[in-house]
N, C-alpha and C. Protein backbone atom coordinates (compact mmCIF):
# COMPACT_ATOMS: atom_id res chain seq x y z
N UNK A 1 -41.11 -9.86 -137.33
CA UNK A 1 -41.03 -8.42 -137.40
C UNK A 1 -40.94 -7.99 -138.86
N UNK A 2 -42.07 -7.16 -139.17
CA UNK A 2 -41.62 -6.96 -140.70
C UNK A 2 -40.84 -5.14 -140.46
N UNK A 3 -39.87 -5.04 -141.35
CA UNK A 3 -39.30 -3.82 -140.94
C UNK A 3 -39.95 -3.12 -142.20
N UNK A 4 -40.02 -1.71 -142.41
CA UNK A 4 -40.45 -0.74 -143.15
C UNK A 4 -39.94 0.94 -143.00
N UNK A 5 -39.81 1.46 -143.84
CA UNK A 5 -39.24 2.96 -143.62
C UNK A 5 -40.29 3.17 -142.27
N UNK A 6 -41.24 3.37 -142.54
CA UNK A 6 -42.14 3.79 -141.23
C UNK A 6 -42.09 3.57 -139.97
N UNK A 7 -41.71 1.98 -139.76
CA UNK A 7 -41.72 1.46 -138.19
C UNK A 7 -40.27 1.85 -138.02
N UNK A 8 -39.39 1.93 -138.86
CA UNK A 8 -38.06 2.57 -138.35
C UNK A 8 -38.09 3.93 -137.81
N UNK A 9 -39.17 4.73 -138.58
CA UNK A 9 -39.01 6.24 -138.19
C UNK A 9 -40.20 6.40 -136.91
N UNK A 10 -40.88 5.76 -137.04
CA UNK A 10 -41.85 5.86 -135.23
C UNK A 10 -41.12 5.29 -134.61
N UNK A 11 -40.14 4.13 -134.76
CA UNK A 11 -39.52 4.19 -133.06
C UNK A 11 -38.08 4.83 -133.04
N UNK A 12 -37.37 5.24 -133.74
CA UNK A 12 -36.09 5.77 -133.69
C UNK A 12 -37.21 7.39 -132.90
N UNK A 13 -38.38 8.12 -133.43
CA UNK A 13 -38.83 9.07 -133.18
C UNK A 13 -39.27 8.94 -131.66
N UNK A 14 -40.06 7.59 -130.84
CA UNK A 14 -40.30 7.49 -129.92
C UNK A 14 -38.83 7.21 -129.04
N UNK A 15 -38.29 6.71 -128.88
CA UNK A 15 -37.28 6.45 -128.48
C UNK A 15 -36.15 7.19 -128.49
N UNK A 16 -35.89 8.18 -128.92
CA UNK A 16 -34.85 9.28 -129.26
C UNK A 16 -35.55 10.78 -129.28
N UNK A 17 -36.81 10.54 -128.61
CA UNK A 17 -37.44 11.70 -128.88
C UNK A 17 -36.97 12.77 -129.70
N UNK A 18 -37.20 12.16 -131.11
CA UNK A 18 -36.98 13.09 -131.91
C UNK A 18 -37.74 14.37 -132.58
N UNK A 19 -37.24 15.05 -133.14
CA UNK A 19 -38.17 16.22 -133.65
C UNK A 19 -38.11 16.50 -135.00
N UNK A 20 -37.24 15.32 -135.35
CA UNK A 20 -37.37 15.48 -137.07
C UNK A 20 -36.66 13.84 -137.63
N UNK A 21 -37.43 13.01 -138.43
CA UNK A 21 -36.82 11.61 -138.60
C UNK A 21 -37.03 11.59 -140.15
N UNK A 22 -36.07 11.30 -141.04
CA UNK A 22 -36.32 10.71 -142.16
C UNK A 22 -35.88 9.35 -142.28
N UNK A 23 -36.50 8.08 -142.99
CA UNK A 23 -35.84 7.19 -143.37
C UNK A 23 -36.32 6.87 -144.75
N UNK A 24 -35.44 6.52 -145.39
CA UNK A 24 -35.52 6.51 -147.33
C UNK A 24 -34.99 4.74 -147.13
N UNK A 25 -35.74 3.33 -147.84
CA UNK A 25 -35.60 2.45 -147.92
C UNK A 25 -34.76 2.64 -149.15
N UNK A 26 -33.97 2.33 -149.34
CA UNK A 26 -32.31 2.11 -150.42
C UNK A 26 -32.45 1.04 -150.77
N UNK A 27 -32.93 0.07 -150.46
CA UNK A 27 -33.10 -1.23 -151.37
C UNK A 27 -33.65 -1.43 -152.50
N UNK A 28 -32.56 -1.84 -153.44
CA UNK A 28 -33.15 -1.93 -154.79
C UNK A 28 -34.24 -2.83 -154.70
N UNK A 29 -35.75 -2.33 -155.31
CA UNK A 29 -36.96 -3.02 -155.42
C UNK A 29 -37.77 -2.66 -153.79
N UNK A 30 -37.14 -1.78 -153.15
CA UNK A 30 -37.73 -1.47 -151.96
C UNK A 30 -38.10 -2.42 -151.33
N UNK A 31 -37.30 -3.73 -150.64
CA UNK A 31 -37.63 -5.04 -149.95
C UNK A 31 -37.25 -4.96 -148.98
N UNK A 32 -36.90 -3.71 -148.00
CA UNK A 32 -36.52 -2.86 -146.50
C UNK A 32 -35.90 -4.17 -146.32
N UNK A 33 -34.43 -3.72 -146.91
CA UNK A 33 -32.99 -4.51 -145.86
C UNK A 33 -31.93 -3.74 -146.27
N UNK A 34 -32.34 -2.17 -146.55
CA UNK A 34 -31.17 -1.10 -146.72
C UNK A 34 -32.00 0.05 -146.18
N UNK A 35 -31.37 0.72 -145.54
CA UNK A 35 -32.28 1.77 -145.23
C UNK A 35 -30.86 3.38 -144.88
N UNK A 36 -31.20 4.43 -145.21
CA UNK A 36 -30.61 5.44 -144.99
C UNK A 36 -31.63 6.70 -144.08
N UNK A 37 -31.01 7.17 -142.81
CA UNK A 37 -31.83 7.91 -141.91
C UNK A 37 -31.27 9.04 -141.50
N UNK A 38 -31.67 9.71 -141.06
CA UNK A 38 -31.60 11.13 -140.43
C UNK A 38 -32.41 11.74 -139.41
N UNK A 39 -31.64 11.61 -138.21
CA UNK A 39 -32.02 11.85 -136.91
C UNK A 39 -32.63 13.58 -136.18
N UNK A 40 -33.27 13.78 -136.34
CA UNK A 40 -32.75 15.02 -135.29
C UNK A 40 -32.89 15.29 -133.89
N UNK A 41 -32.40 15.00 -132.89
CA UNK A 41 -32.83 15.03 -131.39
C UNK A 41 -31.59 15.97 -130.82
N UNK A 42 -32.41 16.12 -129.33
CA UNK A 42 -31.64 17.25 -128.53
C UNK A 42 -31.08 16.42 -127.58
N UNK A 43 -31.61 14.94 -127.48
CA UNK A 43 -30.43 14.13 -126.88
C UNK A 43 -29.18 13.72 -127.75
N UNK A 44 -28.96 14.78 -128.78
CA UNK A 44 -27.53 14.37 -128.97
C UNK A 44 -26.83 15.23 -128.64
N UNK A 45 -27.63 16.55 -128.10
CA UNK A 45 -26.57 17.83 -127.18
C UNK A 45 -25.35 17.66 -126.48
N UNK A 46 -24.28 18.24 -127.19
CA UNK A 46 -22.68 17.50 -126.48
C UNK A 46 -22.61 15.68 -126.47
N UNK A 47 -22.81 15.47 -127.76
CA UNK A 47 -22.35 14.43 -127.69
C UNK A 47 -21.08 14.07 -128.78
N UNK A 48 -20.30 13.24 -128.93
CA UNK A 48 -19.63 13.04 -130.08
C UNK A 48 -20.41 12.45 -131.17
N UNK A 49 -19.97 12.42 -132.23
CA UNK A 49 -20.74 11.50 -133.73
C UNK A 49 -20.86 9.80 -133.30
N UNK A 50 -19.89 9.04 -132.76
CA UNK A 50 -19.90 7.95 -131.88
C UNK A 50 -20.78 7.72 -131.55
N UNK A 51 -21.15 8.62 -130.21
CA UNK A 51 -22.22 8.40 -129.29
C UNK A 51 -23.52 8.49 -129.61
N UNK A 52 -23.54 9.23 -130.76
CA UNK A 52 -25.09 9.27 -130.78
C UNK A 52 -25.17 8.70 -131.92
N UNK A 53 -24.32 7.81 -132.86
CA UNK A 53 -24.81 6.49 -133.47
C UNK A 53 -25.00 5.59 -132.45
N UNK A 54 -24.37 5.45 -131.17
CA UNK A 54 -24.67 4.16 -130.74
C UNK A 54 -26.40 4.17 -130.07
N UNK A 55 -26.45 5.67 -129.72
CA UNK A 55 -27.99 5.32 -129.04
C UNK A 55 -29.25 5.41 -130.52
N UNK A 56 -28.87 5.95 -131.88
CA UNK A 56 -29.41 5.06 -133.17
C UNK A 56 -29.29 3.90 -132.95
N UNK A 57 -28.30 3.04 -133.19
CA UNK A 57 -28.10 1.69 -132.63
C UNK A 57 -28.75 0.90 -131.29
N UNK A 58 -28.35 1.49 -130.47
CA UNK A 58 -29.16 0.72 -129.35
C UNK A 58 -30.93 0.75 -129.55
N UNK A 59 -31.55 2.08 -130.15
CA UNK A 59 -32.95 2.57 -130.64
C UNK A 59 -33.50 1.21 -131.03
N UNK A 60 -32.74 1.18 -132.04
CA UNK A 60 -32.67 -0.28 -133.14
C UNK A 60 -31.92 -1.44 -132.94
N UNK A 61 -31.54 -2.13 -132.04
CA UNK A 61 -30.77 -3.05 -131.84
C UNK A 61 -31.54 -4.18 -131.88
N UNK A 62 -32.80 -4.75 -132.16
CA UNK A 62 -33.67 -5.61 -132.49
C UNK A 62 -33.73 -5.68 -134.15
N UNK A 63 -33.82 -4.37 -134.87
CA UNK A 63 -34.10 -4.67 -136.05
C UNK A 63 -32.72 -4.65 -137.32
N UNK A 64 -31.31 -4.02 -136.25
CA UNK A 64 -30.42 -4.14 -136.62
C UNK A 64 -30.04 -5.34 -137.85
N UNK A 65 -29.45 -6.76 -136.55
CA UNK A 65 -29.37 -8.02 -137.73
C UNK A 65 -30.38 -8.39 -138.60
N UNK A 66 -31.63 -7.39 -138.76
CA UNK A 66 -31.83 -7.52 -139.89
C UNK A 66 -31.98 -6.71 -140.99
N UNK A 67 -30.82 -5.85 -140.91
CA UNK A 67 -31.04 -4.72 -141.58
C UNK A 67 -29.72 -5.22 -142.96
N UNK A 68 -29.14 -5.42 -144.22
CA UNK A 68 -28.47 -5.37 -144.75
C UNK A 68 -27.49 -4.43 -144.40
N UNK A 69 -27.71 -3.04 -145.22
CA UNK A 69 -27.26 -1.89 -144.93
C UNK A 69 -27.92 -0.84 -144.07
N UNK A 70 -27.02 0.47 -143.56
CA UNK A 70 -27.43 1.08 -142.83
C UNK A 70 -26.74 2.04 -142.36
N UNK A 71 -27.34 3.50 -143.37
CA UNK A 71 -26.82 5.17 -143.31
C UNK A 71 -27.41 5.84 -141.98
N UNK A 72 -26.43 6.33 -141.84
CA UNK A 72 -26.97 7.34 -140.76
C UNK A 72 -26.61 8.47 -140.34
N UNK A 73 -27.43 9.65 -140.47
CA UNK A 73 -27.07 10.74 -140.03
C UNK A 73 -27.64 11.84 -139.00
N UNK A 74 -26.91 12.13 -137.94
CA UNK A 74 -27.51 12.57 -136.76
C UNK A 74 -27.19 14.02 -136.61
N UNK A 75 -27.87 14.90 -135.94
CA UNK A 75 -28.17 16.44 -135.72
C UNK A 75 -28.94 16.80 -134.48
N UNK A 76 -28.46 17.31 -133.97
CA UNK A 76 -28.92 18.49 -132.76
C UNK A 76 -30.25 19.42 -133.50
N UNK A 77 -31.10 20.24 -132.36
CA UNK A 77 -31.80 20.58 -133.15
C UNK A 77 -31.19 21.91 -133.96
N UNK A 78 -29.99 22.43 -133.06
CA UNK A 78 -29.66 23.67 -133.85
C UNK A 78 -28.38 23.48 -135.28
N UNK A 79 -28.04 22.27 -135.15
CA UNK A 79 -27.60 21.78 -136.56
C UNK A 79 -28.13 21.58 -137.61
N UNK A 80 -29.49 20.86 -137.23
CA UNK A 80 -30.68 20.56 -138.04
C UNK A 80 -31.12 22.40 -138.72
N UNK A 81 -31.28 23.37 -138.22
CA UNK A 81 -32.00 24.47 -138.10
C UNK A 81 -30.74 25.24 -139.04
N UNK A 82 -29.91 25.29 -138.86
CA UNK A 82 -28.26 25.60 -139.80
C UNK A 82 -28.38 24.95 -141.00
N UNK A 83 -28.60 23.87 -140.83
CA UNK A 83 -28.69 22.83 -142.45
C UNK A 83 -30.20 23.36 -143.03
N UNK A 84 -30.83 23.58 -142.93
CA UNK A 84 -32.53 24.11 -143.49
C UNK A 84 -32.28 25.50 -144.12
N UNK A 85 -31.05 26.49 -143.24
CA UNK A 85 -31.25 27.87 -143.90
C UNK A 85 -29.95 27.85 -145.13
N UNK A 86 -29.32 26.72 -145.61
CA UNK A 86 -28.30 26.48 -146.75
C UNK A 86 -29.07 26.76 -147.88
């Protein structure tokens, strides 16, 4: 499996049906085994911060152990839509 900002953000996007995905590779020399992301889905509606790292996590639970590091930040779509008009 080679991991890459990209294949992280098409399946965290397929899988979390998301509506907005960033992932920024953080590894010094960009050798994708740090990665920092930002979610936005409406399956995190009423959820705690917990819960909707774990279904990030479960999204990714294949490419996890091989991830070094690993940021993450998750949003509803009307959190997402609050953070855009700052």
């Amino acid at each position: 499996m080679e991991l890459s900002a990209d294949y992280l953000r098409e399946k965290l996007q397929r899988d979390l049906e998301a509506e907005h995905v960033e992932v920024e590779d953080t590894t010094p020399g960009r050798c994708a085994t740090s990665f920092r992301v930002l979610v936005v889905s409406a399956k995190f509606e009423g959820k705690p911060l917990l819960h909707r790292h774990r279904l990030v996590n479960a999204s990714l639970s294949e490419e996890l152990p091989h991830i070094h590091a690993f940021e993450q930040k998750t949003l509803t779509p009307d959190q997402w839509a609050r953070e855009q008009q700052k």
